[in-house]
C-alpha atoms as a PDB file:
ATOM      1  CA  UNK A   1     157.904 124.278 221.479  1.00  0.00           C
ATOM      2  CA  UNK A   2     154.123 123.375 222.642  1.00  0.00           C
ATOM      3  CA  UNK A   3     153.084 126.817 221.235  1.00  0.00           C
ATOM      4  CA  UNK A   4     154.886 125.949 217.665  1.00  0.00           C
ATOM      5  CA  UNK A   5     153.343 122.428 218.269  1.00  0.00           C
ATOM      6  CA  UNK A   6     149.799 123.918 218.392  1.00  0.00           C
ATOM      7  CA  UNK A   7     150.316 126.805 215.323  1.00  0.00           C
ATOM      8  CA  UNK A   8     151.624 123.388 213.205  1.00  0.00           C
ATOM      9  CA  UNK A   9     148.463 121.542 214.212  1.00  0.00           C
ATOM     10  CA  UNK A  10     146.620 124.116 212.923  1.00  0.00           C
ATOM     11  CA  UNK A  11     148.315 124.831 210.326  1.00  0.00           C
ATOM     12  CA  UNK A  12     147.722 121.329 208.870  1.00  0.00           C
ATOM     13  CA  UNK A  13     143.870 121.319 209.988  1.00  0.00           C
ATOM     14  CA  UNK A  14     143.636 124.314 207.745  1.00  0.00           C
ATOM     15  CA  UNK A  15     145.574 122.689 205.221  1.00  0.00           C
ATOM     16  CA  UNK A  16     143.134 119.359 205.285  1.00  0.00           C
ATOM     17  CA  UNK A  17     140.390 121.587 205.687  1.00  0.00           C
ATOM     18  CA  UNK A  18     140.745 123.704 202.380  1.00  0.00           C
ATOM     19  CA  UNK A  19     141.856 120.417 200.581  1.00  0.00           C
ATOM     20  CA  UNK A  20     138.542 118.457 201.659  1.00  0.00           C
ATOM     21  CA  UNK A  21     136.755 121.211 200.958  1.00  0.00           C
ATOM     22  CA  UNK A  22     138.505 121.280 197.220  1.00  0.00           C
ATOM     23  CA  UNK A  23     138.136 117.235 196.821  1.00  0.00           C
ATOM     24  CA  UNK A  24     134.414 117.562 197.974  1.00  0.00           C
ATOM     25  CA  UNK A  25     133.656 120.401 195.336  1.00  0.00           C
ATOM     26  CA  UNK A  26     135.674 118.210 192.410  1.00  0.00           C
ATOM     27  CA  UNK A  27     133.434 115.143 193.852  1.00  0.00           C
ATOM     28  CA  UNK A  28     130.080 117.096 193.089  1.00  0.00           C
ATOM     29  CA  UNK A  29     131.260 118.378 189.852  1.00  0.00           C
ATOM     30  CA  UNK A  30     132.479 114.588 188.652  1.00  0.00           C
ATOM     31  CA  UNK A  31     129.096 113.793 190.084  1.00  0.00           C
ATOM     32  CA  UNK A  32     127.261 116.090 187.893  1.00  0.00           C
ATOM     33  CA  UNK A  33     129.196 115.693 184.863  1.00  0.00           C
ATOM     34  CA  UNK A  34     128.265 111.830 184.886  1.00  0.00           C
ATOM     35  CA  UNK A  35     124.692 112.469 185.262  1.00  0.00           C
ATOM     36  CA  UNK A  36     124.730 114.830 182.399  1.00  0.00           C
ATOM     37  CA  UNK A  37     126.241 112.049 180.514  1.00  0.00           C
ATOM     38  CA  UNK A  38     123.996 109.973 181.906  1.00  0.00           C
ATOM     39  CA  UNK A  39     121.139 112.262 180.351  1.00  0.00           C
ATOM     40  CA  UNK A  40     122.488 112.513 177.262  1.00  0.00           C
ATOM     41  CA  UNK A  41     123.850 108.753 176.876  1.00  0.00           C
ATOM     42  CA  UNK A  42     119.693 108.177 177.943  1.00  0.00           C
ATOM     43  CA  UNK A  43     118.684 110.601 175.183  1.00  0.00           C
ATOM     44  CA  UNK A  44     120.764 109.058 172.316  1.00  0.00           C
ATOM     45  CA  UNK A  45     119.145 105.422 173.557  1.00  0.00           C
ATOM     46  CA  UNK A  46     115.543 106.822 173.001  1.00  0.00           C
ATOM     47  CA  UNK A  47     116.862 108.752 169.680  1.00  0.00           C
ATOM     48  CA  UNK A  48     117.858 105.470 168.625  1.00  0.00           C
ATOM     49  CA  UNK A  49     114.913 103.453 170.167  1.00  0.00           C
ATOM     50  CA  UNK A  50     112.684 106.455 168.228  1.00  0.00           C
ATOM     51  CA  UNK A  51     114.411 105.965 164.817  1.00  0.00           C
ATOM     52  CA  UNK A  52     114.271 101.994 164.728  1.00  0.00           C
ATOM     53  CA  UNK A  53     110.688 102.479 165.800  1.00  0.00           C
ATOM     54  CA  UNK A  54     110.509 104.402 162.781  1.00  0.00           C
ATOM     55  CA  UNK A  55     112.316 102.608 160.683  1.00  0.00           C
ATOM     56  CA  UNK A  56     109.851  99.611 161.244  1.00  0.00           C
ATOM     57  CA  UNK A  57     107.069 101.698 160.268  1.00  0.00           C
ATOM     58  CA  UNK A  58     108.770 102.467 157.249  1.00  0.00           C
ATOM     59  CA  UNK A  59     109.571  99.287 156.410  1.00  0.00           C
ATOM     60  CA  UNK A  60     105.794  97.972 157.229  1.00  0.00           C
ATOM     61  CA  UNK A  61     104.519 101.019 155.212  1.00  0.00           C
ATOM     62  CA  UNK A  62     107.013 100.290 152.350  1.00  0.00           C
ATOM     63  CA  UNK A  63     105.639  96.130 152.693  1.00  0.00           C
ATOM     64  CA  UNK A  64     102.153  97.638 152.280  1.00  0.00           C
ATOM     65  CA  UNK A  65     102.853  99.744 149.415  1.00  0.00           C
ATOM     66  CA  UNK A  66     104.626  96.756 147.649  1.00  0.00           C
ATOM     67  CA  UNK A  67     101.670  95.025 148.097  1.00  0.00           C
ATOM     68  CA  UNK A  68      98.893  97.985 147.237  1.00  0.00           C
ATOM     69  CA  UNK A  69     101.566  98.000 143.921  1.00  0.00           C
ATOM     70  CA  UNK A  70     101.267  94.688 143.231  1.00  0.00           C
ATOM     71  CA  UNK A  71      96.886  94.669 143.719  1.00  0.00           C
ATOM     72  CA  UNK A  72      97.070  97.966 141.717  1.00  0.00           C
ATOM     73  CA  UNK A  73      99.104  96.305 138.524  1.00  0.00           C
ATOM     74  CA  UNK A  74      96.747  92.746 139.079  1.00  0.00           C
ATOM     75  CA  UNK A  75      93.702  95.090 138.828  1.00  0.00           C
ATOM     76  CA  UNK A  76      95.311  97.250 135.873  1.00  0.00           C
ATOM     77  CA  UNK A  77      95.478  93.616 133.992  1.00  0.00           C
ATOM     78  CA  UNK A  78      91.770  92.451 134.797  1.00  0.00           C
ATOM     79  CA  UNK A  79      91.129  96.001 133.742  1.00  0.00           C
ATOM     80  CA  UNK A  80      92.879  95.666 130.509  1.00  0.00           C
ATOM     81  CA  UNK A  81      91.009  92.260 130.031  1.00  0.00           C
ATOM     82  CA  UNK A  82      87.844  93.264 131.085  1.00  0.00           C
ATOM     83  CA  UNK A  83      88.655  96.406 128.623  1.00  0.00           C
ATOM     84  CA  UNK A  84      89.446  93.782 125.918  1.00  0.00           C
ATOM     85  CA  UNK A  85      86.177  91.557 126.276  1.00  0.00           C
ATOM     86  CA  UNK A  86      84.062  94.895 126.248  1.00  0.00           C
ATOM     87  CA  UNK A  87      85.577  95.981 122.847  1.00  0.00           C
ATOM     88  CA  UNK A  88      85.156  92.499 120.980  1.00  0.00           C
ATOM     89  CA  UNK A  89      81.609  91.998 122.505  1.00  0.00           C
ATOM     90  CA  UNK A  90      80.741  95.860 120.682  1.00  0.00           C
ATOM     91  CA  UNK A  91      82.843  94.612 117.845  1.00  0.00           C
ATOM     92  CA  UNK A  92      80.128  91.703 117.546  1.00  0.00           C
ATOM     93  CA  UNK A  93      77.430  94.043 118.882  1.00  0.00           C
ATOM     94  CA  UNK A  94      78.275  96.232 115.298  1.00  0.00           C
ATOM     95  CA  UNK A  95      78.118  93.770 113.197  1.00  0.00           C
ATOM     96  CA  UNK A  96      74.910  92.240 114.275  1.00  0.00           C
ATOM     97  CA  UNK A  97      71.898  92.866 112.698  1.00  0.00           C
ATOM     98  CA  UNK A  98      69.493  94.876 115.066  1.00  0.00           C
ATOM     99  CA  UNK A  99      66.565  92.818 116.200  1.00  0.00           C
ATOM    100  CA  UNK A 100      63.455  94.804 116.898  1.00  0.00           C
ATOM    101  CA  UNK A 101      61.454  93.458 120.076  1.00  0.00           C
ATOM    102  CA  UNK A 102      57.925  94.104 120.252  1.00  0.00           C
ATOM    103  CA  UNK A 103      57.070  93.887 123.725  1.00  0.00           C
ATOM    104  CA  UNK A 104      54.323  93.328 124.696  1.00  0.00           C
ATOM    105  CA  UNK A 105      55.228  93.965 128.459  1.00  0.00           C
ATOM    106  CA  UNK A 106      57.751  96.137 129.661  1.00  0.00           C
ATOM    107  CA  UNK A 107      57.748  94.485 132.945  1.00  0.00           C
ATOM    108  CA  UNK A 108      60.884  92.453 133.913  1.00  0.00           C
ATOM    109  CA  UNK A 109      62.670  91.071 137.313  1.00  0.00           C
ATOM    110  CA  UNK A 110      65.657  89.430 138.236  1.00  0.00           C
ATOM    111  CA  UNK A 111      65.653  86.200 136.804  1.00  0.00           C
ATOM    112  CA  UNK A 112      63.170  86.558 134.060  1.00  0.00           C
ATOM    113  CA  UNK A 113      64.241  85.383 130.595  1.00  0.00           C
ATOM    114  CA  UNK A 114      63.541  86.478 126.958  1.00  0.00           C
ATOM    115  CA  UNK A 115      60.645  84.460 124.940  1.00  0.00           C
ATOM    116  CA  UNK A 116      58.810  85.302 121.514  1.00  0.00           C
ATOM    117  CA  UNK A 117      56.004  83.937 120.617  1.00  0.00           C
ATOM    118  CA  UNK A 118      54.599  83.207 116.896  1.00  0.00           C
ATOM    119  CA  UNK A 119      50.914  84.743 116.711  1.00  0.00           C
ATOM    120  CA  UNK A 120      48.494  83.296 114.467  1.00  0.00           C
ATOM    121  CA  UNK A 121      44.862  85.515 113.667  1.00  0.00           C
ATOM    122  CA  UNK A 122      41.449  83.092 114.241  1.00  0.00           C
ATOM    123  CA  UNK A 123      38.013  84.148 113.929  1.00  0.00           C
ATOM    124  CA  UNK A 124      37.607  87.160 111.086  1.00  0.00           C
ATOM    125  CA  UNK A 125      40.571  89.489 109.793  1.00  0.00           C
ATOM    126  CA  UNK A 126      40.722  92.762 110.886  1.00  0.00           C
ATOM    127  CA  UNK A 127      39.556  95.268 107.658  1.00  0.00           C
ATOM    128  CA  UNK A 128      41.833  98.084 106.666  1.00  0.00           C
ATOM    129  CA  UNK A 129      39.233 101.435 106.977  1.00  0.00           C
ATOM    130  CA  UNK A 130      40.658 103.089 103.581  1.00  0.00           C
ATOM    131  CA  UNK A 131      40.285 100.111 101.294  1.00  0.00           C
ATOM    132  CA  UNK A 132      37.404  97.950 103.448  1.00  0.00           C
ATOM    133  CA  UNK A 133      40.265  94.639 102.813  1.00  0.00           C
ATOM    134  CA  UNK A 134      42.172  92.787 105.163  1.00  0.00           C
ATOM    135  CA  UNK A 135      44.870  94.433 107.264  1.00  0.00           C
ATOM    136  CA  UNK A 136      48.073  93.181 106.092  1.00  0.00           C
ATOM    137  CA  UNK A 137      50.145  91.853 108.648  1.00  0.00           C
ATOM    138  CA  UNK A 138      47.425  91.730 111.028  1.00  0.00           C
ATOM    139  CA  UNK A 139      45.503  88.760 109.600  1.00  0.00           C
ATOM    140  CA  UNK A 140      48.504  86.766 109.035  1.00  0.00           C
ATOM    141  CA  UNK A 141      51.204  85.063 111.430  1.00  0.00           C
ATOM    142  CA  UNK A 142      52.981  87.352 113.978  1.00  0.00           C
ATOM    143  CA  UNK A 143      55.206  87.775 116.658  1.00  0.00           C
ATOM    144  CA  UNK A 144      55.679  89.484 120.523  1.00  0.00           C
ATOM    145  CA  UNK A 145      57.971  89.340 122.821  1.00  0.00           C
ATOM    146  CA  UNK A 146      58.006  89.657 126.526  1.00  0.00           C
ATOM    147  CA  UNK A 147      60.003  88.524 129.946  1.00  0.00           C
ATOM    148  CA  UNK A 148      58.872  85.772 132.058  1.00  0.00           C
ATOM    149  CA  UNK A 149      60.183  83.371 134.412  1.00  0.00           C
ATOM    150  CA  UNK A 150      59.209  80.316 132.272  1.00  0.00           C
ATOM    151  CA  UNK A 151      57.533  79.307 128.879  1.00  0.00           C
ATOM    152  CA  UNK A 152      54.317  78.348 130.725  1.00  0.00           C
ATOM    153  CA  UNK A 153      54.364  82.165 132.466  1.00  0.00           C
ATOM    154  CA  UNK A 154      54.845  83.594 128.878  1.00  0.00           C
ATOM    155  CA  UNK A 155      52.167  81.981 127.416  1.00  0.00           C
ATOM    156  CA  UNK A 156      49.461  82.704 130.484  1.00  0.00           C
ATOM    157  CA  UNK A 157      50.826  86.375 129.844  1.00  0.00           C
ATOM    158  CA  UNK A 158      50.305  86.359 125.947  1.00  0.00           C
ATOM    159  CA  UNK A 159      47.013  84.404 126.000  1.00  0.00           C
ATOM    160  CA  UNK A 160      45.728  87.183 128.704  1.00  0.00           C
ATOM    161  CA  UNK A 161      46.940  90.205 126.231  1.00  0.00           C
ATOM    162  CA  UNK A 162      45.917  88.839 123.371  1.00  0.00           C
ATOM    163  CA  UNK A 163      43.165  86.321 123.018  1.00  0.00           C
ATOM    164  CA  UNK A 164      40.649  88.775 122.913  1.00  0.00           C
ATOM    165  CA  UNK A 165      41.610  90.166 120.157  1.00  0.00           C
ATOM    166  CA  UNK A 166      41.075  86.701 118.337  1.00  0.00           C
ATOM    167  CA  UNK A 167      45.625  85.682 118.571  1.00  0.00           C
ATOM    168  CA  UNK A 168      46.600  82.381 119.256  1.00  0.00           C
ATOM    169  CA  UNK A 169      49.827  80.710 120.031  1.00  0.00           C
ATOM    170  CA  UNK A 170      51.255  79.335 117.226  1.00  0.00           C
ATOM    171  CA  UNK A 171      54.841  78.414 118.913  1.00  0.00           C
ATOM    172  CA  UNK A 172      56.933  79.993 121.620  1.00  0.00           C
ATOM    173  CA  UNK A 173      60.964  80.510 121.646  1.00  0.00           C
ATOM    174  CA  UNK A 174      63.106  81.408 124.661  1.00  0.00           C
ATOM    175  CA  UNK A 175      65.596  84.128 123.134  1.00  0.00           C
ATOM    176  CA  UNK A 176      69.043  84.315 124.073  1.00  0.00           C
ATOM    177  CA  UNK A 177      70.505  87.767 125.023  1.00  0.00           C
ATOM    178  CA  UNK A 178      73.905  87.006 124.555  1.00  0.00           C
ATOM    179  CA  UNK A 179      73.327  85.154 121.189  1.00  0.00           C
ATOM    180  CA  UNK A 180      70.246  85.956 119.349  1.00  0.00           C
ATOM    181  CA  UNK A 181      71.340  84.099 116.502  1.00  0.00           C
ATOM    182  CA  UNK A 182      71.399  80.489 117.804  1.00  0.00           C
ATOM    183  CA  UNK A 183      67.744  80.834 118.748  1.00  0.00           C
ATOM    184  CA  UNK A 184      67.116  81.556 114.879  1.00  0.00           C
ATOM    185  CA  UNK A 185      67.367  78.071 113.744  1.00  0.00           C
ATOM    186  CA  UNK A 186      64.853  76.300 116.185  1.00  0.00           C
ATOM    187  CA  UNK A 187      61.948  78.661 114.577  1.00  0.00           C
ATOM    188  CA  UNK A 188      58.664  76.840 113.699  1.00  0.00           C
ATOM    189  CA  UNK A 189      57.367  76.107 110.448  1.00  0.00           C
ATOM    190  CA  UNK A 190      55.662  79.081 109.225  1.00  0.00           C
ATOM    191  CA  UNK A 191      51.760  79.029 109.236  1.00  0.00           C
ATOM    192  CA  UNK A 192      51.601  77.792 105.310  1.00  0.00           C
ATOM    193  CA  UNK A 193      53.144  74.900 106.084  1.00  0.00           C
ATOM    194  CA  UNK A 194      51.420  73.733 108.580  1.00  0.00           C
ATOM    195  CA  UNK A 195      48.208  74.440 106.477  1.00  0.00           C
ATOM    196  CA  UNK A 196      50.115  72.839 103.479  1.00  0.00           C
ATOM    197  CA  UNK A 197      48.663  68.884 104.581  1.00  0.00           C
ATOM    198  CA  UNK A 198      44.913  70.254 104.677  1.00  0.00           C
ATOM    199  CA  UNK A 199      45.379  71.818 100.814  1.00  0.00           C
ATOM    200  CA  UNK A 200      44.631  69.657  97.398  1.00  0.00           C
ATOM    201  CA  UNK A 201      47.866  67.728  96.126  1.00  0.00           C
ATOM    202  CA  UNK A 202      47.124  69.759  93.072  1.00  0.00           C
ATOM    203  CA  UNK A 203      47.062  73.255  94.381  1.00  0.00           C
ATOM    204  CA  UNK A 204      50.017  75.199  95.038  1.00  0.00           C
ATOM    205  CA  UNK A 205      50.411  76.848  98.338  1.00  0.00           C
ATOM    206  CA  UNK A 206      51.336  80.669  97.985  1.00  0.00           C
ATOM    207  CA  UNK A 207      54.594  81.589 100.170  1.00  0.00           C
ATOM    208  CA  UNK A 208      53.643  84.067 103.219  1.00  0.00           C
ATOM    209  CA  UNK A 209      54.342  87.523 103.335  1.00  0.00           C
ATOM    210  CA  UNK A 210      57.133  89.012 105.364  1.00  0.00           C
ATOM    211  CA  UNK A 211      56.251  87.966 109.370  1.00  0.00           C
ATOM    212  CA  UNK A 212      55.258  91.897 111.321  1.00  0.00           C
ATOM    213  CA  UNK A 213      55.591  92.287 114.271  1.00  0.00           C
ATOM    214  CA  UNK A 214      52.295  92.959 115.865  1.00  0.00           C
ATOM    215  CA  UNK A 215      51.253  95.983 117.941  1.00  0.00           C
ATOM    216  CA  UNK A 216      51.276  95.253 121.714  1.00  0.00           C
ATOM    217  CA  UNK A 217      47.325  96.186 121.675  1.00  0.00           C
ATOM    218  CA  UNK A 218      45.939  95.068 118.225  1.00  0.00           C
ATOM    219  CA  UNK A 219      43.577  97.399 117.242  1.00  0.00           C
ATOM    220  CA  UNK A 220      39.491  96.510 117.254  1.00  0.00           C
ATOM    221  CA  UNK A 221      38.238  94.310 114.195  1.00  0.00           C
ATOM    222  CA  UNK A 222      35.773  96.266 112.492  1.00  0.00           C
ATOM    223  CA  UNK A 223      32.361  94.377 111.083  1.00  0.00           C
ATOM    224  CA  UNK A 224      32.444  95.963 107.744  1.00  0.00           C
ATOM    225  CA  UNK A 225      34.063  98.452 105.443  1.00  0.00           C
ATOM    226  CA  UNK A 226      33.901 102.193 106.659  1.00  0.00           C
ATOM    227  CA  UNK A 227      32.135 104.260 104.500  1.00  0.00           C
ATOM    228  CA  UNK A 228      33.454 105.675 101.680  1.00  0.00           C
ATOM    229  CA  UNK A 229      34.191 110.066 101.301  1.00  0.00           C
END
């Protein structure tokens, strides 16, 4: 009996034994099977965190291209306007009648402003060299243009170009660039009617000729008629 006592002791310690060994092994594989799900339960969080991240970029990106859109069309329209104004200002532009400027300086800054000035001759006319007569053009009224900050500017600037030659300021006129035709009607009286109070009531003053535009440098007044061929 105590030796069948002692073989059933064993017997049961080898029993326990294998079974604690089994129960540890099944307690290490549960183990690792709930940290791999662990792993991959973490992975599908950051998948998720990852694709809501994107999903607000896309969103922000799709906000920004809404809004590029919408700057895009608003410029397309001022184009369009802008595009508009251009063609009925060169609709104008062709049916104006070119002006010819004469300049007589090419110098301009920001600021400066369009004048002409009406030229009258003084002193002896300049004498054509062919025919030994008076220049036409030259010995009657004429006009220049120029850019200047002001009226009084223009006419230091003409005086200075042009007194030698015997010119004097008959009237000046600021020119508008944008309309050239509303500075038209403020034009002086033309030289013959200013001389028209100092003529006889009986004497009839002969119209003008056509108003030239005088050369920049008028050329030198000669004392008497070149010599004939």
């Amino acid at each position: 009996m105590l030796g069948g006592y002692t073989n059933l002791n064993f017997a049961v310690f080898m029993v326990l034994a294998i079974g604690g060994a089994f129960l540890a092994f099944s307690v290490r594989r549960i183990l690792n099977q709930i940290r791999r799900t662990e792993r991959r339960i973490a992975a599908a969080v950051d998948e998720k965190n990852a694709a809501a991240a994107d999903l607000r970029v896309a969103r922000q990106q799709e906000e920004q291209l809404a809004a590029a859109l919408a700057e895009g069309g608003t410029a397309l329209r001022d184009i369009a306007q802008k595009t508009d104004e251009v063609q009925a200002r060169m609709a104008v532009l062709r049916q104006a009648v070119p002006r010819p400027l004469n300049l007589i300086s090419p110098a301009w800054v920001q600021g400066d402003q369009l004048f002409e000035a009406h030229l009258r001759a003084q002193g002896p006319r300049a004498l054509d060299r062919r025919s030994g007569g008076p220049l036409r053009g030259l010995g009657e009224a004429g006009i220049v243009h120029g850019y200047a900050a002001n009226e009084a500017d223009f006419r230091t600037l003409v005086t200075h170009r042009l007194a030698a030659a015997g010119y004097t300021i008959s009237g000046v006129l600021p020119i508008a660039l944008a309309d050239t035709a509303a500075a038209l009607p403020l034009a002086l009286p033309s030289p013959a009617q200013a001389d028209a109070g100092d003529a006889p009531p009986s004497e009839a003053v002969e119209p003008p000729p056509a108003r030239k535009s005088l050369p920049v440098r008028p050329p030198a007044v000669v004392a008497g008629p070149a010599p004939t061929g």
